[in-house]
N, C-alpha and C. Protein backbone atom coordinates (compact mmCIF):
# COMPACT_ATOMS: atom_id res chain seq x y z
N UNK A 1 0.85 -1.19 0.00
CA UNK A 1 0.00 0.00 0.00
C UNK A 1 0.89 1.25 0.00
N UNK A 2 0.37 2.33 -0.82
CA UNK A 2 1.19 3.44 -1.23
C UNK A 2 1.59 4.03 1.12
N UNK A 3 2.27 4.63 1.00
CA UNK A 3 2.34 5.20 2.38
C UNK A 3 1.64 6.11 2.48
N UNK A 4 1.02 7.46 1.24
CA UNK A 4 0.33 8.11 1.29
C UNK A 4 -1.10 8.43 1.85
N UNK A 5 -1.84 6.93 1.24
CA UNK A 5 -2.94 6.13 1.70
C UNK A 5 -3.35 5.91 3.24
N UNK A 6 -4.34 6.44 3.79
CA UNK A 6 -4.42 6.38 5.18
C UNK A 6 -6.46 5.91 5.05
N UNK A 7 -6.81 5.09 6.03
CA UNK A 7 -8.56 5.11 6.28
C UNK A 7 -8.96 5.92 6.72
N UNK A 8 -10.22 6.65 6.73
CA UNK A 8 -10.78 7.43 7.13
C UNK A 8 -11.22 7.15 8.97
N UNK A 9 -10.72 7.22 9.54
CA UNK A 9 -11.59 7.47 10.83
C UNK A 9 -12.69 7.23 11.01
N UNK A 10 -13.69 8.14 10.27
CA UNK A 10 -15.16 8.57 10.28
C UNK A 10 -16.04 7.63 9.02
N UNK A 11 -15.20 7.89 8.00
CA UNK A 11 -15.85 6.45 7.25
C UNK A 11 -15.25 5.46 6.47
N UNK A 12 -13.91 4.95 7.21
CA UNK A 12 -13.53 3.74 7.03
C UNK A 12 -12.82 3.43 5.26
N UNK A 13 -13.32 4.13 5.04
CA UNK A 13 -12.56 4.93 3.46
C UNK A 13 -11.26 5.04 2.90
N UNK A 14 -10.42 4.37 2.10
CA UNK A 14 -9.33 4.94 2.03
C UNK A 14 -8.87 5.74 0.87
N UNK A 15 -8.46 6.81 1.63
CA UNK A 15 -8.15 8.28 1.08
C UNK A 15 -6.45 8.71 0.68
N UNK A 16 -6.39 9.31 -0.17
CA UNK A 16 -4.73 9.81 -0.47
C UNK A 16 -5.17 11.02 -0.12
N UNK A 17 -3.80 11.18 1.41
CA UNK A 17 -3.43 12.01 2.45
C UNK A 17 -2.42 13.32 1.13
N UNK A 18 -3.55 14.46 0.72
CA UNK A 18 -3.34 15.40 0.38
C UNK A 18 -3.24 16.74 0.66
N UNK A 19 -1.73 16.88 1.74
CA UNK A 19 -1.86 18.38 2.40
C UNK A 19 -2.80 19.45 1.73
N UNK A 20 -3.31 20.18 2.84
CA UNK A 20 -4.10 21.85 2.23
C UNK A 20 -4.14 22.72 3.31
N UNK A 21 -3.74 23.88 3.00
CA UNK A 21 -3.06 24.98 3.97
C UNK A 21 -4.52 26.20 3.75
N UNK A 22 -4.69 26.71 5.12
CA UNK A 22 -5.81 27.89 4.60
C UNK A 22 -5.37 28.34 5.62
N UNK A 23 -5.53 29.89 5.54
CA UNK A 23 -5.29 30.91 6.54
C UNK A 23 -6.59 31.31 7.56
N UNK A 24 -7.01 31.12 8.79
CA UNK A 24 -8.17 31.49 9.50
C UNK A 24 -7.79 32.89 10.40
N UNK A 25 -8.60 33.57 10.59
CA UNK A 25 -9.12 34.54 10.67
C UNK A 25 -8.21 35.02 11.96
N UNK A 26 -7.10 34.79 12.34
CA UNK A 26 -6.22 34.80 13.63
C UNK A 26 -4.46 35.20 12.70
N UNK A 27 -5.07 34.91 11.35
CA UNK A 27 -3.57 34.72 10.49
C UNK A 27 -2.34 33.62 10.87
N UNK A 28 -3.13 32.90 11.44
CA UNK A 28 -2.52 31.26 11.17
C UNK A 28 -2.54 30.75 10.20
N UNK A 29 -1.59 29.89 9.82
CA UNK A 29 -1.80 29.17 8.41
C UNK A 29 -1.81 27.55 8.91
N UNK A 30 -3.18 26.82 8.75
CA UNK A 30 -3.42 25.79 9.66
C UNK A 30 -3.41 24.87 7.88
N UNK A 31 -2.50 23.80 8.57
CA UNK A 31 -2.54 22.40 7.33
C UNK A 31 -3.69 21.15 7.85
N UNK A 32 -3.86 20.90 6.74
CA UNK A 32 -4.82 19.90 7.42
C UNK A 32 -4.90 19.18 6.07
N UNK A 33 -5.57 17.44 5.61
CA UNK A 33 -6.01 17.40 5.10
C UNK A 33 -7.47 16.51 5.14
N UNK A 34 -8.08 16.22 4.06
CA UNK A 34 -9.38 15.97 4.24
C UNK A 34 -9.79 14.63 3.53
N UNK A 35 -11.19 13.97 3.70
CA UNK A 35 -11.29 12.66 3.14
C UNK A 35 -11.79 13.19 1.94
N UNK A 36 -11.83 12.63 0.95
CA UNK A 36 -12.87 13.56 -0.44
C UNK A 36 -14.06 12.20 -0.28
N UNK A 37 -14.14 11.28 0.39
CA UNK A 37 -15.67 10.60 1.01
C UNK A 37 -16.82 11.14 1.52
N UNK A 38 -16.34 11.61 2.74
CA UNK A 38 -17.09 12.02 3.51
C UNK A 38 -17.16 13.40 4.36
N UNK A 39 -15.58 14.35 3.81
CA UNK A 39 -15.06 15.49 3.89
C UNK A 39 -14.71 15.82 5.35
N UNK A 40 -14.36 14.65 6.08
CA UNK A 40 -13.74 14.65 7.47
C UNK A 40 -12.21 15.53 7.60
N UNK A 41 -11.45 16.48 8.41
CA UNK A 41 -10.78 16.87 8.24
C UNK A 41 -9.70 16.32 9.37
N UNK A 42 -8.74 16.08 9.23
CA UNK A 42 -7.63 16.18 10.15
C UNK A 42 -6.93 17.00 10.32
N UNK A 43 -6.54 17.74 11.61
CA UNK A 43 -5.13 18.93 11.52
C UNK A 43 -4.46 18.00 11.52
N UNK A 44 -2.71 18.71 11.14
CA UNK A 44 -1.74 18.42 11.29
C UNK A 44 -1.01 19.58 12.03
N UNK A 45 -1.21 20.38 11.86
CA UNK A 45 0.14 21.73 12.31
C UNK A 45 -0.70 22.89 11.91
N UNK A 46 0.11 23.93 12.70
CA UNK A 46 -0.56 25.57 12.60
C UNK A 46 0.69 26.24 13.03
N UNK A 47 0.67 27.05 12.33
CA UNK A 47 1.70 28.30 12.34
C UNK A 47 1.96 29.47 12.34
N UNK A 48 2.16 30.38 12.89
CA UNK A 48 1.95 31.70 13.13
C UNK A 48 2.57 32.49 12.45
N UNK A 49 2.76 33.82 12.08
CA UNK A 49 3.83 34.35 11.15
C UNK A 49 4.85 34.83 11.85
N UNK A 50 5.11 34.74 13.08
CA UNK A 50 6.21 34.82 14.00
C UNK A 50 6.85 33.61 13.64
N UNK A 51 6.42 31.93 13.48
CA UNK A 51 6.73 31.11 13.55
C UNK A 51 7.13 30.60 11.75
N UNK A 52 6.46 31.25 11.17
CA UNK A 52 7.12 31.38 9.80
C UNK A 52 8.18 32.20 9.45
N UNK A 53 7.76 33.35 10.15
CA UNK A 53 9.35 34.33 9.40
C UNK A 53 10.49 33.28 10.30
N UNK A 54 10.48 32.83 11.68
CA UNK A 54 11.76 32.14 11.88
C UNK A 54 12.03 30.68 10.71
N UNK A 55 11.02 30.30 10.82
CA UNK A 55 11.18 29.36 9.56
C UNK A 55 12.32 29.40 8.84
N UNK A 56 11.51 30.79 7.56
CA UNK A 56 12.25 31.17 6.71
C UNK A 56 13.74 31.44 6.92
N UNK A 57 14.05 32.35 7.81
CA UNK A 57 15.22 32.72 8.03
C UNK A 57 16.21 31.42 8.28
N UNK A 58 15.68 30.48 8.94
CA UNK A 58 16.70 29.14 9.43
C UNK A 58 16.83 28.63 7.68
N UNK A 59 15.92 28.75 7.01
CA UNK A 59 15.78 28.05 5.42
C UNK A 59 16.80 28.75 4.73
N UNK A 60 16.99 30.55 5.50
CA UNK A 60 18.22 30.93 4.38
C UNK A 60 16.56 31.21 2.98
N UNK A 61 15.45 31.49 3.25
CA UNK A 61 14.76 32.48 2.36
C UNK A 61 14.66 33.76 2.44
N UNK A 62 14.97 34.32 3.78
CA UNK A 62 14.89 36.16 4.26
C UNK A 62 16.18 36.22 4.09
């Protein structure tokens, strides 16, 4: 089985685990992705832009 491939939790489904990043209303940039079954979401991580500009800078992008 691909490693990508994970079951759904909620409906038992198996889904290819496709990061998606959206910004909420705090200016976090929260990843998560979703089942395309039953549109269950999982977080993974959230990040702040304090916590991105250090990011960047350790990356050598600023």
């Amino acid at each position: 089985m691909h490693k990508n491939i994970i079951t759904c939790d909620n409906c038992n489904k198996d889904i290819k685990m496709i990061l998606r990043t959206r910004r909420n209303e705090a200016d976090v940039m929260v990843t998560y992705f979703k089942c395309n079954h039953c549109d269950n979401e999982y977080f993974c991580y959230a990040i702040n832009e304090e916590s991105r500009n250090l990011r960047n800078v350790s990356e050598g992008l600023v």
